[in-house]
N, C-alpha and C. Protein backbone atom coordinates (compact mmCIF):
# COMPACT_ATOMS: atom_id res chain seq x y z
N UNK A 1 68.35 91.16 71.99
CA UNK A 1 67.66 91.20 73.27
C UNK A 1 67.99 89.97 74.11
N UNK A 2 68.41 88.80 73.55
CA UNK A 2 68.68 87.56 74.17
C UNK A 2 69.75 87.10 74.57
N UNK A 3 70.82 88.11 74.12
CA UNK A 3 72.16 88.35 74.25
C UNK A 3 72.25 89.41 76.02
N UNK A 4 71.16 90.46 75.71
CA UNK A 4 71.52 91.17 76.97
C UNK A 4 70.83 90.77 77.91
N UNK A 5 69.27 89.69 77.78
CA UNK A 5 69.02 89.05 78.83
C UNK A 5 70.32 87.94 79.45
N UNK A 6 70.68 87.20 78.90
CA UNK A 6 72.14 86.35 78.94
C UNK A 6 72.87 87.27 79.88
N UNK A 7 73.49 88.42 79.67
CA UNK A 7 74.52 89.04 80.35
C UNK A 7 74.39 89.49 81.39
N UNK A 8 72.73 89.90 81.50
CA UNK A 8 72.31 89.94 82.75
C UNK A 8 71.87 89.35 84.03
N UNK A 9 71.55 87.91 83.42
CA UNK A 9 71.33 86.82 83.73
C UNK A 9 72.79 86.56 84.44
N UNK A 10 74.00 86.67 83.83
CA UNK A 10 75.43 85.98 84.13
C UNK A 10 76.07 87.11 85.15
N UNK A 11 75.77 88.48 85.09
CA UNK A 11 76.15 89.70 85.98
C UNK A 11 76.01 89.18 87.58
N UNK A 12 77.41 88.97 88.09
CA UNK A 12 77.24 89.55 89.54
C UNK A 12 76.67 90.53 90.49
N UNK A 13 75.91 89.85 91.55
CA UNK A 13 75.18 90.72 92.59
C UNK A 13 75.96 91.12 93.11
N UNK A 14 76.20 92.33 93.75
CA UNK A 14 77.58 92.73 94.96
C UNK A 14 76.59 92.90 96.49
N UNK A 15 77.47 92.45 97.33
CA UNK A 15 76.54 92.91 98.50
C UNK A 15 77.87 92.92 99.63
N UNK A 16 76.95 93.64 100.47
CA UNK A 16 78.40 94.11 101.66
C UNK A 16 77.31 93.26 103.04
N UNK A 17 78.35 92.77 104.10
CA UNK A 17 78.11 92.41 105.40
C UNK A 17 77.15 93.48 106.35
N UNK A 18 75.82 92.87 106.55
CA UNK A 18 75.46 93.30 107.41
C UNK A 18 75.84 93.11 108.71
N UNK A 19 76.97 93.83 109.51
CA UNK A 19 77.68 93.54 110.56
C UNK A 19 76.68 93.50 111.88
N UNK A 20 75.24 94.36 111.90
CA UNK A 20 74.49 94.16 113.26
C UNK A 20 73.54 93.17 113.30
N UNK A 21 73.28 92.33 111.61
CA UNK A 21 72.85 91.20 111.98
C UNK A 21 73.65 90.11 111.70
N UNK A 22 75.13 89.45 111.96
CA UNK A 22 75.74 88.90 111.58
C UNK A 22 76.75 88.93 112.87
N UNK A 23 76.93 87.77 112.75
CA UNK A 23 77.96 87.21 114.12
C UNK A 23 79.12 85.92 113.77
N UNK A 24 79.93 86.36 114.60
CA UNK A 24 80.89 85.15 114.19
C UNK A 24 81.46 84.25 115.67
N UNK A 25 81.89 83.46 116.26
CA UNK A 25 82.29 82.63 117.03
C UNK A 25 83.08 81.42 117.12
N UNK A 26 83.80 81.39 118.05
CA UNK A 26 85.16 80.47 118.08
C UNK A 26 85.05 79.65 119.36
N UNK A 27 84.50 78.83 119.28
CA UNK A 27 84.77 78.03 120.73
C UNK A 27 85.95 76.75 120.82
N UNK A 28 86.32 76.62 121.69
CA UNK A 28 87.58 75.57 122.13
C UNK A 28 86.85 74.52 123.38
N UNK A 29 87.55 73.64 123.03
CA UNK A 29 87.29 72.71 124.28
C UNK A 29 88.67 73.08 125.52
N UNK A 30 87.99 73.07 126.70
CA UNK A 30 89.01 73.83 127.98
C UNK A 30 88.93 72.64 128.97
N UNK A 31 90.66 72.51 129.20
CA UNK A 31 90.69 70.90 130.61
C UNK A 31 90.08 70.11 129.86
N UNK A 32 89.62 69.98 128.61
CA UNK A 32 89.43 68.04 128.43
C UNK A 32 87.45 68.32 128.90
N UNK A 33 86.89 68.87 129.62
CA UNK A 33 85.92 68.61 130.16
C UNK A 33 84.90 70.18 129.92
N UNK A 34 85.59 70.86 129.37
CA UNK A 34 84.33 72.58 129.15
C UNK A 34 84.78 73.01 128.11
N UNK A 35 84.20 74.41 127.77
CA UNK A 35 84.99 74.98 126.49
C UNK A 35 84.92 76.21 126.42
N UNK A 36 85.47 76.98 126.08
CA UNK A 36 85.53 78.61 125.91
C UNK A 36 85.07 79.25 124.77
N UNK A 37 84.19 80.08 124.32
CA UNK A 37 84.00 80.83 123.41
C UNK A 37 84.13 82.26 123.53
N UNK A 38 84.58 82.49 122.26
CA UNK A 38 85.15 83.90 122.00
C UNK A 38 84.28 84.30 120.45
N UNK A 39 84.20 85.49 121.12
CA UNK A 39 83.12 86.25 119.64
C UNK A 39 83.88 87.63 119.25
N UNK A 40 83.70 87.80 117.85
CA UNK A 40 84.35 88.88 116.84
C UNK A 40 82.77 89.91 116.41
N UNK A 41 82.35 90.64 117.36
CA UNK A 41 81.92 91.90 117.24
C UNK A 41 81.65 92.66 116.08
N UNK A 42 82.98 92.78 115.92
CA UNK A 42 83.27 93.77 114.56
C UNK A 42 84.28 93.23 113.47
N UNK A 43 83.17 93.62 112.08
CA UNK A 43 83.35 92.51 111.13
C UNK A 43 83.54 93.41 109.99
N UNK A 44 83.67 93.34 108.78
CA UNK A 44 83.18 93.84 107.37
C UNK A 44 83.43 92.77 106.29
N UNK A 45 82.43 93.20 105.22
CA UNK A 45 82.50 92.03 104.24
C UNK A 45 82.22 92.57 103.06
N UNK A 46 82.31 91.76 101.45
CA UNK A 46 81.80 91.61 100.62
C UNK A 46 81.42 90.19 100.01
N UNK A 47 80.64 90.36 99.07
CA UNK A 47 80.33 88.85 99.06
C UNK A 47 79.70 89.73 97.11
N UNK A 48 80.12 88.78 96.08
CA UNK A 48 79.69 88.76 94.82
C UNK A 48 79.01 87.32 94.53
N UNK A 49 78.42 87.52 93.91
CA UNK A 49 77.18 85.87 93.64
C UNK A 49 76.87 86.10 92.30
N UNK A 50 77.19 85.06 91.69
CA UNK A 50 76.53 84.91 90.12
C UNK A 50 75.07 83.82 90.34
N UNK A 51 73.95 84.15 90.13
CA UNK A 51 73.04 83.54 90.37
C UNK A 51 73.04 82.46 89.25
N UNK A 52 73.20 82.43 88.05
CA UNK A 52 73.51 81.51 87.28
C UNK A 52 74.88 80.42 87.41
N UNK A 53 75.37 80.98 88.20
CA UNK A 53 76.37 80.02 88.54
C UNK A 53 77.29 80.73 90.00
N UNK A 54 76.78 79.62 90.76
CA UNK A 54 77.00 80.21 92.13
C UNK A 54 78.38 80.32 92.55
N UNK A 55 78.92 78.79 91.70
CA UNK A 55 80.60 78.46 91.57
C UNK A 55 81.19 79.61 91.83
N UNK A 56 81.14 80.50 90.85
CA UNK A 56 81.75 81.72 91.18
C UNK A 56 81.81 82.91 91.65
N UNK A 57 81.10 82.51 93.12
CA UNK A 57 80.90 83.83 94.10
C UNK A 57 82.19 83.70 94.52
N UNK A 58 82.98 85.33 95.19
CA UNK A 58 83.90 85.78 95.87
C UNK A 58 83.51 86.24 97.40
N UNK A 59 84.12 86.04 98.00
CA UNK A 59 84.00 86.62 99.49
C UNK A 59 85.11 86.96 100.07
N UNK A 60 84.73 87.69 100.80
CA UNK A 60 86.03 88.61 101.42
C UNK A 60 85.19 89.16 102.76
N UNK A 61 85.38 88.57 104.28
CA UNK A 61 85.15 88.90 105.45
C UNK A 61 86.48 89.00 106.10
N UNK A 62 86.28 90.47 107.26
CA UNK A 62 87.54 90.65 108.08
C UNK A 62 87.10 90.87 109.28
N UNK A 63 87.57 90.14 110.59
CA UNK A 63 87.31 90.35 111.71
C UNK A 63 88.23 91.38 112.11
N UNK A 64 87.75 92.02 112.94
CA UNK A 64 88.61 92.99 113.66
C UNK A 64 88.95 92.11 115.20
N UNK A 65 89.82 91.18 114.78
CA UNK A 65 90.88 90.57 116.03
C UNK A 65 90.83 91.68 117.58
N UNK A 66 91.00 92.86 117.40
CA UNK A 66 91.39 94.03 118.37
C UNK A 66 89.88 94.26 119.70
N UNK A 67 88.71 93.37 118.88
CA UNK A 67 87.78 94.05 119.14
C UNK A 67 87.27 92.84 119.67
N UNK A 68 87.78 91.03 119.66
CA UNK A 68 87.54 89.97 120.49
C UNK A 68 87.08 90.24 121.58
N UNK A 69 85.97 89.53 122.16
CA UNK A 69 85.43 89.04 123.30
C UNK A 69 85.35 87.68 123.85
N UNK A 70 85.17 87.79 124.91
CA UNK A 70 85.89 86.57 125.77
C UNK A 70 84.98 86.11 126.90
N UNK A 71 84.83 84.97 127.71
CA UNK A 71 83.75 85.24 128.81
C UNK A 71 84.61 85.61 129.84
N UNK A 72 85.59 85.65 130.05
CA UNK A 72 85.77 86.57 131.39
C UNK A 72 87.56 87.29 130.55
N UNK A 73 87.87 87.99 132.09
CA UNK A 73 89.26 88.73 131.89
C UNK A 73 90.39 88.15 131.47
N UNK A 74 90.67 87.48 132.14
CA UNK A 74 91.71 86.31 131.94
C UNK A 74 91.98 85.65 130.20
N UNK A 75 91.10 85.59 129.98
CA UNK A 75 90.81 84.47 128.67
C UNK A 75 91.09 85.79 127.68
N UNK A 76 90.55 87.13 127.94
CA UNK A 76 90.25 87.84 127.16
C UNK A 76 92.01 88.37 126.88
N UNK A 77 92.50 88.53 128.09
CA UNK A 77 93.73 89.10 127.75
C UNK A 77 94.75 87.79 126.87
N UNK A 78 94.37 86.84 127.08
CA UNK A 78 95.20 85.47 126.90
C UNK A 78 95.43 85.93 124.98
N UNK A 79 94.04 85.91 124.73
CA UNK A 79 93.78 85.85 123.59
C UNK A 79 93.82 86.52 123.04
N UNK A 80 94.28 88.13 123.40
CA UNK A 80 94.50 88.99 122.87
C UNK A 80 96.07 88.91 122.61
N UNK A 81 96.37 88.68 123.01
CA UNK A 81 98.22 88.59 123.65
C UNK A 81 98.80 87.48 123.01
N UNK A 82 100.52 87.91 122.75
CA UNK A 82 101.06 87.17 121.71
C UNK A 82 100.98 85.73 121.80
N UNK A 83 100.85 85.07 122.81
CA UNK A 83 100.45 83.80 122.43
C UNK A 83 99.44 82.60 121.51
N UNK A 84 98.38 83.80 121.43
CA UNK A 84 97.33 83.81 120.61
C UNK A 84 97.22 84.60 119.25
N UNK A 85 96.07 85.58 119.76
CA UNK A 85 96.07 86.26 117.94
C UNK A 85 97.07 87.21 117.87
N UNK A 86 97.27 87.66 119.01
CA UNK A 86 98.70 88.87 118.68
C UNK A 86 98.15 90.09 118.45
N UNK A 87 96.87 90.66 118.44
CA UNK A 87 96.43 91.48 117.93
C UNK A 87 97.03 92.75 117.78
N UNK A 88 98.03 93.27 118.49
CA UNK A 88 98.74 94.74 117.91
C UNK A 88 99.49 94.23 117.29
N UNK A 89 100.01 92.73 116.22
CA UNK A 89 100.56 92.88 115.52
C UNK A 89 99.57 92.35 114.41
N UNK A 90 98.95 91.82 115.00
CA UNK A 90 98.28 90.65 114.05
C UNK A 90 96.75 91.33 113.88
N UNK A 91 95.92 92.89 113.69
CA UNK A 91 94.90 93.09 114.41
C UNK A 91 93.63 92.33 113.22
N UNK A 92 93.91 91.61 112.33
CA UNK A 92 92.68 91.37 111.84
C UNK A 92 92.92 89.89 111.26
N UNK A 93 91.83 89.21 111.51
CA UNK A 93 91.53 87.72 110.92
C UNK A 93 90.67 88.08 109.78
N UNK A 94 91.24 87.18 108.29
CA UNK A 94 90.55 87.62 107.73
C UNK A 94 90.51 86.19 106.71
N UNK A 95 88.91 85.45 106.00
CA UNK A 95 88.60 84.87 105.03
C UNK A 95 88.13 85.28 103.55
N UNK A 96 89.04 84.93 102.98
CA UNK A 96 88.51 85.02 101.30
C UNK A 96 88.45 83.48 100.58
N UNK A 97 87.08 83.44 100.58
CA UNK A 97 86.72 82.35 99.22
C UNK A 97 86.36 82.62 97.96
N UNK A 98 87.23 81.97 97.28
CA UNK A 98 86.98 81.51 95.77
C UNK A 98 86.33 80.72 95.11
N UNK A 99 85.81 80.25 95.91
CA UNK A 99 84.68 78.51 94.91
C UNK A 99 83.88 78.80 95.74
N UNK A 100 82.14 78.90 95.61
CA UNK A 100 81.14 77.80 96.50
C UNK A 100 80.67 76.73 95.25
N UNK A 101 80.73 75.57 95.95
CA UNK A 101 80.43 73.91 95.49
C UNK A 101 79.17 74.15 96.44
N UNK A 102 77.92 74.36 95.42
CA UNK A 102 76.86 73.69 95.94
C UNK A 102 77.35 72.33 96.17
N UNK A 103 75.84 72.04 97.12
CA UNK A 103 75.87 70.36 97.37
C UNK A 103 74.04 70.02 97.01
N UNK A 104 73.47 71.18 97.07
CA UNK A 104 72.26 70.98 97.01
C UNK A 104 71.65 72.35 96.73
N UNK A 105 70.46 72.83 96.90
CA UNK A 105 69.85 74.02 96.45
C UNK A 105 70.42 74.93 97.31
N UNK A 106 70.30 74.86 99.12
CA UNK A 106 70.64 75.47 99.89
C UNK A 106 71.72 75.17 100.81
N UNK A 107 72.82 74.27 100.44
CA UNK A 107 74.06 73.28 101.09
C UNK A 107 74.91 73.85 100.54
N UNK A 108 76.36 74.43 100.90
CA UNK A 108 77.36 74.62 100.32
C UNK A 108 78.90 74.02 100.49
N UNK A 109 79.58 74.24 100.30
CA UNK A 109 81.18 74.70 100.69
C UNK A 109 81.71 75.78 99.75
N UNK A 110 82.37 76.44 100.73
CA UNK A 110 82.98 77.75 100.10
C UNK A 110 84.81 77.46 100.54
N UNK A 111 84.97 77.37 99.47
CA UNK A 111 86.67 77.13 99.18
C UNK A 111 87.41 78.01 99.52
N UNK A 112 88.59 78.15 100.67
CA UNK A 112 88.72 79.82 100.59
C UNK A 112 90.47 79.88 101.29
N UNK A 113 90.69 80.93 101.87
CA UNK A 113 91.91 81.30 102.48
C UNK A 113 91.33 81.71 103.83
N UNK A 114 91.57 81.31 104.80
CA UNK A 114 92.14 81.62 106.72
C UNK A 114 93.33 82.34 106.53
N UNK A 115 93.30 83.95 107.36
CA UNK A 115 94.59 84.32 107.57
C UNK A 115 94.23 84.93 109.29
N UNK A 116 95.09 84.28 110.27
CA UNK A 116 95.27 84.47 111.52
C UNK A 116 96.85 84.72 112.08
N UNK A 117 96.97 85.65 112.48
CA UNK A 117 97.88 85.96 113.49
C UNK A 117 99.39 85.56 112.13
N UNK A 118 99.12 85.90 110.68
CA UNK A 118 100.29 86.21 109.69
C UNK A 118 100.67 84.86 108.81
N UNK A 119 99.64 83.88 109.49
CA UNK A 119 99.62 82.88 108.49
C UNK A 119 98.19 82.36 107.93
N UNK A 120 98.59 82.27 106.56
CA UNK A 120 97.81 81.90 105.44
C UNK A 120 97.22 80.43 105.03
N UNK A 121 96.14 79.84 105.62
CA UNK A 121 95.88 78.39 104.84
C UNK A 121 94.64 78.42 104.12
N UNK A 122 94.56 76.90 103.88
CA UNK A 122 93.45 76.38 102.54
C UNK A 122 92.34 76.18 103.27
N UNK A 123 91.14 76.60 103.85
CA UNK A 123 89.83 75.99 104.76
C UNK A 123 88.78 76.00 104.03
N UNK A 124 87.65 75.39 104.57
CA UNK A 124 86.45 75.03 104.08
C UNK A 124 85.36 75.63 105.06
N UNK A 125 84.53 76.25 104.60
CA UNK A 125 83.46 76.84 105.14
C UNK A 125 82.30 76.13 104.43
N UNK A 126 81.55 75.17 105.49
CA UNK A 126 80.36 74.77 105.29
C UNK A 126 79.32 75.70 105.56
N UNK A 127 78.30 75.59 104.60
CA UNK A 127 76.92 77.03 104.49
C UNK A 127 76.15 76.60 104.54
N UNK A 128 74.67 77.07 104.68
CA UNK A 128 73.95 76.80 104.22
C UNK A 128 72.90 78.27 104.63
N UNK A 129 72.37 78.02 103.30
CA UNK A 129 71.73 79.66 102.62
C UNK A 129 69.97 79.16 103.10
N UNK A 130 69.76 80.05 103.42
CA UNK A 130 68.11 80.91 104.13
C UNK A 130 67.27 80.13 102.53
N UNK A 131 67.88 80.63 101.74
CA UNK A 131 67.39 80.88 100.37
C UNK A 131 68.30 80.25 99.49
N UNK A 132 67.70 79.75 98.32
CA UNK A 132 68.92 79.12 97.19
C UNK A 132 69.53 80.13 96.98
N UNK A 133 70.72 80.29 96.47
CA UNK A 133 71.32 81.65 95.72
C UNK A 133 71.47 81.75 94.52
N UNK A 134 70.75 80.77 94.10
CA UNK A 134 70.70 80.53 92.59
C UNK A 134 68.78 81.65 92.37
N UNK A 135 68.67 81.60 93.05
CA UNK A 135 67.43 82.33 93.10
C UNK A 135 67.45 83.85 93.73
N UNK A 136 68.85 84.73 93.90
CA UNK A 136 69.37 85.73 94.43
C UNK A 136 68.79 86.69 93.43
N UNK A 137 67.93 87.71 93.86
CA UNK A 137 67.71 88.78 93.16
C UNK A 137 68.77 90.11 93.24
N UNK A 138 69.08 91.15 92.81
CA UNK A 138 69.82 92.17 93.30
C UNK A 138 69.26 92.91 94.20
N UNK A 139 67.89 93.03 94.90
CA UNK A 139 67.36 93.99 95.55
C UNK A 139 67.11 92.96 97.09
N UNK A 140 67.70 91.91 96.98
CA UNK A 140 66.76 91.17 98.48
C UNK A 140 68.19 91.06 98.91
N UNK A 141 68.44 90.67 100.46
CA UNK A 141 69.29 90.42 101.27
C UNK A 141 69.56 88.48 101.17
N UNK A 142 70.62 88.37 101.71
CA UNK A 142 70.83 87.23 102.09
C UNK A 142 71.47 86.70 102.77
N UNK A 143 71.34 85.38 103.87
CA UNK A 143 71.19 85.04 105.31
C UNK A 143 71.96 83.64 104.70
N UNK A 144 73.18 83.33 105.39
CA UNK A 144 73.42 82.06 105.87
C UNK A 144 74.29 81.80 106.52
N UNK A 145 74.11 80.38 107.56
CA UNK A 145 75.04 80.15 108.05
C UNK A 145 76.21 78.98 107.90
N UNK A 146 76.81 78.96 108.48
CA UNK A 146 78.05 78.47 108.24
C UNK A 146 78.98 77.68 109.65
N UNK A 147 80.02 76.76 109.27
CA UNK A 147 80.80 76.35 110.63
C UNK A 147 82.24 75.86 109.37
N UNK A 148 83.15 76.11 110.16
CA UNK A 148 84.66 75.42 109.82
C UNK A 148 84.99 75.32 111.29
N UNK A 149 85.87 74.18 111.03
CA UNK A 149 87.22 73.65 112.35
C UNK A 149 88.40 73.46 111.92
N UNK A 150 89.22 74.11 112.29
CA UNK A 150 90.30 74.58 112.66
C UNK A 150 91.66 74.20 113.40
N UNK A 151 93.04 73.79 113.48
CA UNK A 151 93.57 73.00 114.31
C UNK A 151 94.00 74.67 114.24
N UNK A 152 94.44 74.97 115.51
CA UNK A 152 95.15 76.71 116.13
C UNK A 152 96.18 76.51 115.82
N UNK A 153 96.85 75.00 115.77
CA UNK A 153 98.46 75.02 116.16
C UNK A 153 98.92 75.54 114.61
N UNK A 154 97.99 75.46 113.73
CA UNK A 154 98.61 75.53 112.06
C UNK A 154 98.71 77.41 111.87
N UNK A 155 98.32 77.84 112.81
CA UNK A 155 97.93 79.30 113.06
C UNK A 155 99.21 80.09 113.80
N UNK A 156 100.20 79.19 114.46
CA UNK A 156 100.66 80.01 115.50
C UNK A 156 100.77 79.62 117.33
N UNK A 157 99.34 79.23 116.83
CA UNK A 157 98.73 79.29 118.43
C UNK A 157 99.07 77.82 119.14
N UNK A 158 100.04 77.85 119.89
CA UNK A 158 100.70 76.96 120.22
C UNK A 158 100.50 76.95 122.02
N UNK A 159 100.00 77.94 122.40
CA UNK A 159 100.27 77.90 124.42
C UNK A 159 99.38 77.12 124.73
N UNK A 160 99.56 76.31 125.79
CA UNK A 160 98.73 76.01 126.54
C UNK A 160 97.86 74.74 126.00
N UNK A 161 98.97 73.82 125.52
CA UNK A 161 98.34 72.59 125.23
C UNK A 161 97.59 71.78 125.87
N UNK A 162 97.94 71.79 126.89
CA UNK A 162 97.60 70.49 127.64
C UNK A 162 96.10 70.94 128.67
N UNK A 163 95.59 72.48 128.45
CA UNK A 163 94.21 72.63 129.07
C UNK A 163 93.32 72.92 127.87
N UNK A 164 94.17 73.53 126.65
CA UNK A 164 93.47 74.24 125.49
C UNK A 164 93.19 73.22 124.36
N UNK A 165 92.05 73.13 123.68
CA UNK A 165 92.02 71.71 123.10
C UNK A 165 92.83 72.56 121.70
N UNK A 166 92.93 71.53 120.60
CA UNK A 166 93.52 72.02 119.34
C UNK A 166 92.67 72.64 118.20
N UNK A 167 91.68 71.44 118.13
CA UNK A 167 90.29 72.27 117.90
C UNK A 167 89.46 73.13 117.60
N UNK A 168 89.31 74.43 117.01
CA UNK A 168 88.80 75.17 116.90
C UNK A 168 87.00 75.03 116.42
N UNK A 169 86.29 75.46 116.86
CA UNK A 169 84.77 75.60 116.15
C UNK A 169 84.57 76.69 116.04
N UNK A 170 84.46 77.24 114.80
CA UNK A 170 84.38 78.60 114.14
C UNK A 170 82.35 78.14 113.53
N UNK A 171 82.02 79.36 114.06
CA UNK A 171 80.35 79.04 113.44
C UNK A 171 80.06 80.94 112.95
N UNK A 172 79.24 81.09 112.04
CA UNK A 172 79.20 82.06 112.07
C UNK A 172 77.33 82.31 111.37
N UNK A 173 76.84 83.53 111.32
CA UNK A 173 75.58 83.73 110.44
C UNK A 173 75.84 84.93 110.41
N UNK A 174 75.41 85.38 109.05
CA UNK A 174 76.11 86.26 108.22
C UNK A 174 74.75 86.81 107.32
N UNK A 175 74.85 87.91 107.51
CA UNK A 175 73.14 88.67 106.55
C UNK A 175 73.96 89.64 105.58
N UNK A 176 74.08 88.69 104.25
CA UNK A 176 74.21 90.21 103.53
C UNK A 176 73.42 91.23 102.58
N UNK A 177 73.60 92.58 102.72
CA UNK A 177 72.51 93.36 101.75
C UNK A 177 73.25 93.95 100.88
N UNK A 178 72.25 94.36 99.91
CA UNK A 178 72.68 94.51 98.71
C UNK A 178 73.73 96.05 98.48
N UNK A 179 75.17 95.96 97.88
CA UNK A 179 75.61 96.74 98.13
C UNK A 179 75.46 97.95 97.37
């Protein structure tokens, strides 16, 4: 009996992205003096959590690039268009982490992969959870948010240096339920 409390105890939660309460965002600094933000709409996710050991949750979120918003026309087409994400070639941004490193009960980093516009790097997603997740039941949802920064130029995104800062602020909050 102490063996299958143990295994159950060590069993991964699975849960999928609640995409209508969950948002993601990209703002830039614009001219040195304002900044532009752009939001990803449409999302999907999974997310696995070992409550006994959080180390080894997996995540896997995909923006649908195609489906970017912008505050006006201009910006929107910019960014849609090959100078940016490329989206009819490039149509989805997508993060997978492999490690969260608590830092505290509800503090994280999640170790992971950025893939934008066909290239692949190493980023860090800072969290922080509603709730410990060490305290994750299988039947409750769970809420946190998060920020990484980003240099674009390691991406591709090279136009428009000298008004577009390099910069990226990626923030996101993310509800997931149980899948």
């Amino acid at each position: 009996m102490f063996a299958a409390a143990l295994l159950l105890a060590n069993a991964p939660l699975a849960y999928r992205l609640d995409t209508r309460a969950s948002e993601v965002t990209a703002k830039v600094a614009f001219i040195g003096i304002a900044s532009k933000t752009a939001g990803f709409p449409r999302m999907s996710g999974s997310v696995s959590i070992v409550p006994d050991d959080p180390g080894l949750a997996k995540i896997d979120v995909v923006l649908d690039a195609r489906a970017l918003t912008a505050p006006d026309k201009v910006t929107l087409e910019r960014l849609r268009g090959e100078k940016f994400f490329w989206v009819e070639r490039y149509p989805t941004v997508r993060f997978t982490g492999e490690r969260l490193v608590m830092r505290d009960a509800r503090r994280g980093e999640i170790k992971g992969t950025l893939t934008a516009r066909g290239v692949s790097r190493p980023e860090t997603l800072l969290v922080t959870f509603e709730r410990p997740p060490a305290q994750a039941t299988g039947g409750q949802p769970i809420t946190l948010s998060g920020r990484m920064q980003i240099d674009r130029r390691e991406y591709g995104m090279t136009a428009y240096s000298l008004i577009v800062g390099r910069t990226v602020d990626i923030r996101l909050t993310a509800r997931m339920i149980p899948a």
